[in-house]
N, C-alpha and C. Protein backbone atom coordinates (compact mmCIF):
# COMPACT_ATOMS: atom_id res chain seq x y z
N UNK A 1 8.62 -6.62 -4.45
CA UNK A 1 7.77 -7.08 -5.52
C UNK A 1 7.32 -5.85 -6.32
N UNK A 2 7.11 -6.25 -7.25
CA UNK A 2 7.09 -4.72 -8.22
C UNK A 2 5.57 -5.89 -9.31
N UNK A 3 4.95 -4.72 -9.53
CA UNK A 3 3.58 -4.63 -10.56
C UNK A 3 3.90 -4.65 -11.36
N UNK A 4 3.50 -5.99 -12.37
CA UNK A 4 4.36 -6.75 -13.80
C UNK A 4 2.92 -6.62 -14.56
N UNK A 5 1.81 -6.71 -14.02
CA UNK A 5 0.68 -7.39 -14.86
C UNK A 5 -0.42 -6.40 -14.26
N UNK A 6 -1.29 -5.82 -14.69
CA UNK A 6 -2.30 -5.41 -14.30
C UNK A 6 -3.45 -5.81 -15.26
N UNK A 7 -4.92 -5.91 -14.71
CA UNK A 7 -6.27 -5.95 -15.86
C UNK A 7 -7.17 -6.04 -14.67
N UNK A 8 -7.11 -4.61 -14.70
CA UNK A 8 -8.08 -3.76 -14.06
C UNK A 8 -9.70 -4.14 -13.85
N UNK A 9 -10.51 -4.56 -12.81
CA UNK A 9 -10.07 -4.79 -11.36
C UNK A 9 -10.20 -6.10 -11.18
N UNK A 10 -9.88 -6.91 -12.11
CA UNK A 10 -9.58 -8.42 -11.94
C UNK A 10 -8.35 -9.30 -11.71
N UNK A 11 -6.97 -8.24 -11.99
CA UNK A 11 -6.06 -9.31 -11.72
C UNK A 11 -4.94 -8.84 -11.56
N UNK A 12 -4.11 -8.90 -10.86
CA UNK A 12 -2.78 -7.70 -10.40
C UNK A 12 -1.81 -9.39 -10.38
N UNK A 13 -0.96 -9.01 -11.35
CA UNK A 13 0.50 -10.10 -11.06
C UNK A 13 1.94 -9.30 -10.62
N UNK A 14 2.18 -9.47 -9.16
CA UNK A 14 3.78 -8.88 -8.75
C UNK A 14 5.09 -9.74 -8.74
N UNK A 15 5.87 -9.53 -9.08
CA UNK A 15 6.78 -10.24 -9.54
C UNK A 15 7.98 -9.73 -9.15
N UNK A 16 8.78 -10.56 -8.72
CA UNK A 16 10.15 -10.13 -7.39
C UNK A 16 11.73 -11.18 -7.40
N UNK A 17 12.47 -10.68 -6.64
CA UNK A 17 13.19 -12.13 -5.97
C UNK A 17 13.33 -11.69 -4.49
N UNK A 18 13.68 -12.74 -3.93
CA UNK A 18 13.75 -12.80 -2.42
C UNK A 18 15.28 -13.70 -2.47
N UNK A 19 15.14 -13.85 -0.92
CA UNK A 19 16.09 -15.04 -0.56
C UNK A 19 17.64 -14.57 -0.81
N UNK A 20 18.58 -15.62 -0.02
CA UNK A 20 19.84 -15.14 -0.36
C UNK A 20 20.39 -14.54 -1.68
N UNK A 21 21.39 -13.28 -1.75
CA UNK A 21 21.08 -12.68 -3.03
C UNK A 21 20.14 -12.80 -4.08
N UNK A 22 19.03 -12.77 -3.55
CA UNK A 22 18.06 -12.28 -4.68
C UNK A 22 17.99 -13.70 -5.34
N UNK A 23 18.43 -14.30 -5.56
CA UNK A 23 18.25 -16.03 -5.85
C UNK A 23 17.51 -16.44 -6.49
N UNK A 24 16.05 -16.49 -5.59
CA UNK A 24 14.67 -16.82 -5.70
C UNK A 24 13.60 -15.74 -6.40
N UNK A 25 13.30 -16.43 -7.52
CA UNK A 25 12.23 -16.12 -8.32
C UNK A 25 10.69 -15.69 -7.66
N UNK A 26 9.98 -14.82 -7.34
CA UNK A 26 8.94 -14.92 -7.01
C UNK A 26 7.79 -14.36 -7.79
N UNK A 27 6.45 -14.80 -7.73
CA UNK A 27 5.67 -14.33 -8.06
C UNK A 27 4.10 -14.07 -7.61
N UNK A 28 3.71 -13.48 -6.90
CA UNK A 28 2.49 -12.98 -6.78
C UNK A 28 1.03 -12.61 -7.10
N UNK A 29 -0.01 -13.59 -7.32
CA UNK A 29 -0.99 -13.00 -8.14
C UNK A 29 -2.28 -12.84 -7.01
N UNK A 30 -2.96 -12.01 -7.56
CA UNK A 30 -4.18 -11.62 -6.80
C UNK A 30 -5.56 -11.62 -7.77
N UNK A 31 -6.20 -12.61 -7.58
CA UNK A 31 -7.25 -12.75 -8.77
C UNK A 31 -8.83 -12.42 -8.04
N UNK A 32 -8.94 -11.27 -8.16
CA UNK A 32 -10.69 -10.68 -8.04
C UNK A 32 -11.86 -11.56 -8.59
N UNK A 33 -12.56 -12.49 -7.95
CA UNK A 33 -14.05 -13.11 -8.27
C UNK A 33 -15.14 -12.69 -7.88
N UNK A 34 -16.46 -13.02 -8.66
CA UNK A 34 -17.66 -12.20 -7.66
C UNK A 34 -17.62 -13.66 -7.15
N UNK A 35 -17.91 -13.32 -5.49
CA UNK A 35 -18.51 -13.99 -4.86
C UNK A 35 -19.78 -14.50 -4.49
N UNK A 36 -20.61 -15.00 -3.56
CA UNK A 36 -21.98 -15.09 -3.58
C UNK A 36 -22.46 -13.91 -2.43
N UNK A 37 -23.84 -13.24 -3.03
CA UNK A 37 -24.47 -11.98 -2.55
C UNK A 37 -24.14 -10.94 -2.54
N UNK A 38 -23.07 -10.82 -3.90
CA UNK A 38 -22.96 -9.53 -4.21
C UNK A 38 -21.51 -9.28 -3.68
N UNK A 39 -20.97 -10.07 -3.04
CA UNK A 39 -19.39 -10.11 -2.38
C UNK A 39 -18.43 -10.54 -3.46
N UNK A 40 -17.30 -9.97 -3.21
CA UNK A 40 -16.41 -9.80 -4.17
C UNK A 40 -15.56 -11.10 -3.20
N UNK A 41 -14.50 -12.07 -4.16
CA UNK A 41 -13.73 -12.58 -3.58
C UNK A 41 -12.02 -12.77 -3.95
N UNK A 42 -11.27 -12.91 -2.91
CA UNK A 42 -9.85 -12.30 -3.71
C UNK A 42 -8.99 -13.99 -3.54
N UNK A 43 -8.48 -14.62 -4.28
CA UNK A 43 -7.44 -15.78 -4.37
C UNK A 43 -6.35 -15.09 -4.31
N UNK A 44 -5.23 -15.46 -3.89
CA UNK A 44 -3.93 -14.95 -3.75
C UNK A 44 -3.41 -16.15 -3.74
N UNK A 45 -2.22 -15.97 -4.62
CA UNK A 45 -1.48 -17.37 -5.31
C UNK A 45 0.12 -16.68 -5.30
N UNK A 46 0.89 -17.70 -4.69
CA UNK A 46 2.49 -17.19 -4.33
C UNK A 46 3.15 -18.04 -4.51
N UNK A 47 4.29 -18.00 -5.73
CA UNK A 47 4.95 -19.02 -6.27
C UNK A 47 6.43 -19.05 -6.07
N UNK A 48 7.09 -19.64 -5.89
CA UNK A 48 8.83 -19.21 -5.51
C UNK A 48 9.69 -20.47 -6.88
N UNK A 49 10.86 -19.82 -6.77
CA UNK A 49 11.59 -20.84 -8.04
C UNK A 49 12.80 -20.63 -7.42
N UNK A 50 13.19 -21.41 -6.66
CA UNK A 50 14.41 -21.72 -6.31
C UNK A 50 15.08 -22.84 -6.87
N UNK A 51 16.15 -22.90 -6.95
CA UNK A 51 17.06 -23.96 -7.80
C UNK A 51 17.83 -24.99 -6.65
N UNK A 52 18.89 -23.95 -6.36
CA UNK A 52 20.13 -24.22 -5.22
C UNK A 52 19.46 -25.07 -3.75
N UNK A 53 20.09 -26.12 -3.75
CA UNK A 53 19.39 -27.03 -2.27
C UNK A 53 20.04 -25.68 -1.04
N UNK A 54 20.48 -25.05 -1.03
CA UNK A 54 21.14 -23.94 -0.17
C UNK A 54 19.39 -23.04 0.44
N UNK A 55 19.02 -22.92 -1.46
CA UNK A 55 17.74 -22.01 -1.43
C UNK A 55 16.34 -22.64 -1.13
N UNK A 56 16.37 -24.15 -1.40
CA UNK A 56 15.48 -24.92 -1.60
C UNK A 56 15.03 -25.56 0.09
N UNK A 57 15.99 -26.02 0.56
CA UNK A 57 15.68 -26.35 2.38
C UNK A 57 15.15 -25.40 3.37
N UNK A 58 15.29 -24.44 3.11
CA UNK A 58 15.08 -23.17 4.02
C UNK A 58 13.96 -23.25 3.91
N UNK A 59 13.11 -23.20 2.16
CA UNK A 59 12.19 -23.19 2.42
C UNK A 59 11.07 -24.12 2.36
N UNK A 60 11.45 -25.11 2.68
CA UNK A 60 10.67 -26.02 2.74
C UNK A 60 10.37 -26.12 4.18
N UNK A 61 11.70 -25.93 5.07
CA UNK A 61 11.29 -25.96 6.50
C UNK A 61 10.75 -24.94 7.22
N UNK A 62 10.56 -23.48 6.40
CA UNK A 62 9.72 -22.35 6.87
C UNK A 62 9.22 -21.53 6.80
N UNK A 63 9.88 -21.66 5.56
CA UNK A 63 9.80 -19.97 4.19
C UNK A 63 8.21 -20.32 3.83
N UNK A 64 8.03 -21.81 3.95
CA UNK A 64 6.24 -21.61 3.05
C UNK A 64 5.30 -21.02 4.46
N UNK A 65 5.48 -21.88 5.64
CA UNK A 65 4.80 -21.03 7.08
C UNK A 65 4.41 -19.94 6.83
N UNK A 66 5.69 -19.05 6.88
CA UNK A 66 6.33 -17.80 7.36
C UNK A 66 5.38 -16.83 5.75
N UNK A 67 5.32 -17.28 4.84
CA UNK A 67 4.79 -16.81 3.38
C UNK A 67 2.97 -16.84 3.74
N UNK A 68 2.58 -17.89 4.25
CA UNK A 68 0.84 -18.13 4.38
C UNK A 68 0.63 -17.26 5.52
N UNK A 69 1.32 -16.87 6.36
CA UNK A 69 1.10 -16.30 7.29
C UNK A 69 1.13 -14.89 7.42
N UNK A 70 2.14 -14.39 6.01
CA UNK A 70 2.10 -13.26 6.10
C UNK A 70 1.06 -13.04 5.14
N UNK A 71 0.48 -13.66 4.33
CA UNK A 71 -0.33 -13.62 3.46
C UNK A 71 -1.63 -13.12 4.19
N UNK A 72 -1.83 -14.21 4.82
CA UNK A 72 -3.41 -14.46 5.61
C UNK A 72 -3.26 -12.75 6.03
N UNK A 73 -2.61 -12.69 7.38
CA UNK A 73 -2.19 -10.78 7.42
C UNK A 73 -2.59 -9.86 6.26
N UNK A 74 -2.21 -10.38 5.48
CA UNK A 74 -2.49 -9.24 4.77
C UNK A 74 -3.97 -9.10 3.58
N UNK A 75 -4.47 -10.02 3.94
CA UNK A 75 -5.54 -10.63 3.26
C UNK A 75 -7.01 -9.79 4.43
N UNK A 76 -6.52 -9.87 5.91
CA UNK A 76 -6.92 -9.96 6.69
C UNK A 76 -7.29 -8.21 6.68
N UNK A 77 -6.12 -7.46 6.72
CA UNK A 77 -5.99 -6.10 6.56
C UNK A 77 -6.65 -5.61 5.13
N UNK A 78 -6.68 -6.33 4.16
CA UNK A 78 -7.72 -6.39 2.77
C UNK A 78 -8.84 -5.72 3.12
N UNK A 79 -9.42 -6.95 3.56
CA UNK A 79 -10.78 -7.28 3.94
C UNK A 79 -11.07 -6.32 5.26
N UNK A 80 -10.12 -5.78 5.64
CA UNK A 80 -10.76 -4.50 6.56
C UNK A 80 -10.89 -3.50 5.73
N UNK A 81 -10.01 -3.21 5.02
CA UNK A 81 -9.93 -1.67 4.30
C UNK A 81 -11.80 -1.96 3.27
N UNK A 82 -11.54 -3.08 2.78
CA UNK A 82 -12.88 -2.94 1.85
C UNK A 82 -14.01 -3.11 2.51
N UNK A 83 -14.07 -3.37 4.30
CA UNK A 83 -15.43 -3.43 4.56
C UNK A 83 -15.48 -2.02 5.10
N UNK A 84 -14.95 -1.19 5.14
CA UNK A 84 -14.88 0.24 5.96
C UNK A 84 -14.73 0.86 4.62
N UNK A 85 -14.56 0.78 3.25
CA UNK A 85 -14.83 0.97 1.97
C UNK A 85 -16.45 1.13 1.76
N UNK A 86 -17.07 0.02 2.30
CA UNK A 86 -18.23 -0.41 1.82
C UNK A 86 -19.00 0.15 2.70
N UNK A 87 -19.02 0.69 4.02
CA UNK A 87 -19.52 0.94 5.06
C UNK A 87 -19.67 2.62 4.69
N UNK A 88 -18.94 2.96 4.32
CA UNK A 88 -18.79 4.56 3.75
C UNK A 88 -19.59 4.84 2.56
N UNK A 89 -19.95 4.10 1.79
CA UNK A 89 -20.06 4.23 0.16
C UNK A 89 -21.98 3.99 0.72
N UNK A 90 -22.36 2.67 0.92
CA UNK A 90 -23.12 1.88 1.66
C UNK A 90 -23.68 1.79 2.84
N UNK A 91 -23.08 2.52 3.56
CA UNK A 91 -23.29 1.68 4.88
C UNK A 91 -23.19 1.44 5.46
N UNK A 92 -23.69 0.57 6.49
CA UNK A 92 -23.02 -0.56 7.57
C UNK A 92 -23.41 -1.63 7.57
N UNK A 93 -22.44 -2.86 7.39
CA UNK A 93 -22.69 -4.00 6.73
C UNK A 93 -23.80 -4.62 7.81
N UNK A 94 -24.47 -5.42 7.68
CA UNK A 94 -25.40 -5.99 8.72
C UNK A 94 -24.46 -7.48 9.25
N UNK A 95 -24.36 -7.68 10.46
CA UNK A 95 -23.70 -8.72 11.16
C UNK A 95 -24.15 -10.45 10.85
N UNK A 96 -23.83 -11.40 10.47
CA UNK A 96 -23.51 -12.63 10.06
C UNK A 96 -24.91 -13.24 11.11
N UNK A 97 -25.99 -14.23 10.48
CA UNK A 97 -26.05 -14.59 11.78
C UNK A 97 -25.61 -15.31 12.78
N UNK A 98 -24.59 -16.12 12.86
CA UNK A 98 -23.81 -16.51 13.72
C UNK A 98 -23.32 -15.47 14.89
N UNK A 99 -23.28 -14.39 14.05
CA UNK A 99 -22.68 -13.08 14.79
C UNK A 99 -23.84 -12.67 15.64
N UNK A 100 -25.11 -12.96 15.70
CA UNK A 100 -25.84 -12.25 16.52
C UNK A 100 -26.03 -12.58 17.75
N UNK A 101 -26.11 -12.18 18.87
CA UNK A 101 -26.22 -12.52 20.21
C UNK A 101 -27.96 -12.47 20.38
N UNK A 102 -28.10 -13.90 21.03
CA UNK A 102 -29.47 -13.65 21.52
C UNK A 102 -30.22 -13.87 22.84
């Protein structure tokens, strides 16, 4: 995936192909919102354009799984780098209360 779109620090669009020879159309967006209390929040939106039923079955039976999953991963690894971002700059974030043991 290669960086097609940038608008700085709200919206990064990557744009690719995948799949047997390159085939499949993809596209990638990552859209920055403020969240509530000052938290930033990230949507990640992943689109595929396949034509060929060759390209089209595969992924219907796993390619979308196998795509949310690597997503979530990496969403997951996000959200570490920016709380150890924030922890440095800031701080140390204070724990959820759910998170507290009592």
């Amino acid at each position: 995936m290669t960086i097609a779109e940038l608008q700085p620090p709200f919206k990064i669009v990557e744009r690719g192909r995948g799949g047997k020879f390159n085939r499949i159309k993809m596209i990638g967006t990552y859209e920055i919102l403020e969240g509530q209390g000052g938290m930033s929040r990230v949507e990640y939106t992943y689109e595929t354009d396949a034509h060929l039923p060759s390209d089209v079955i595969p992924e219907i039976l796993g390619g979308r799984g196998w795509a949310k999953r690597k997503a979530n991963k990496a969403m997951k690894r996000l959200r570490a780098i920016s709380r150890r971002t924030a922890c440095a700059v800031n701080g140390p974030l204070l724990p959820r209360a759910d998170q507290l043991a009592l």
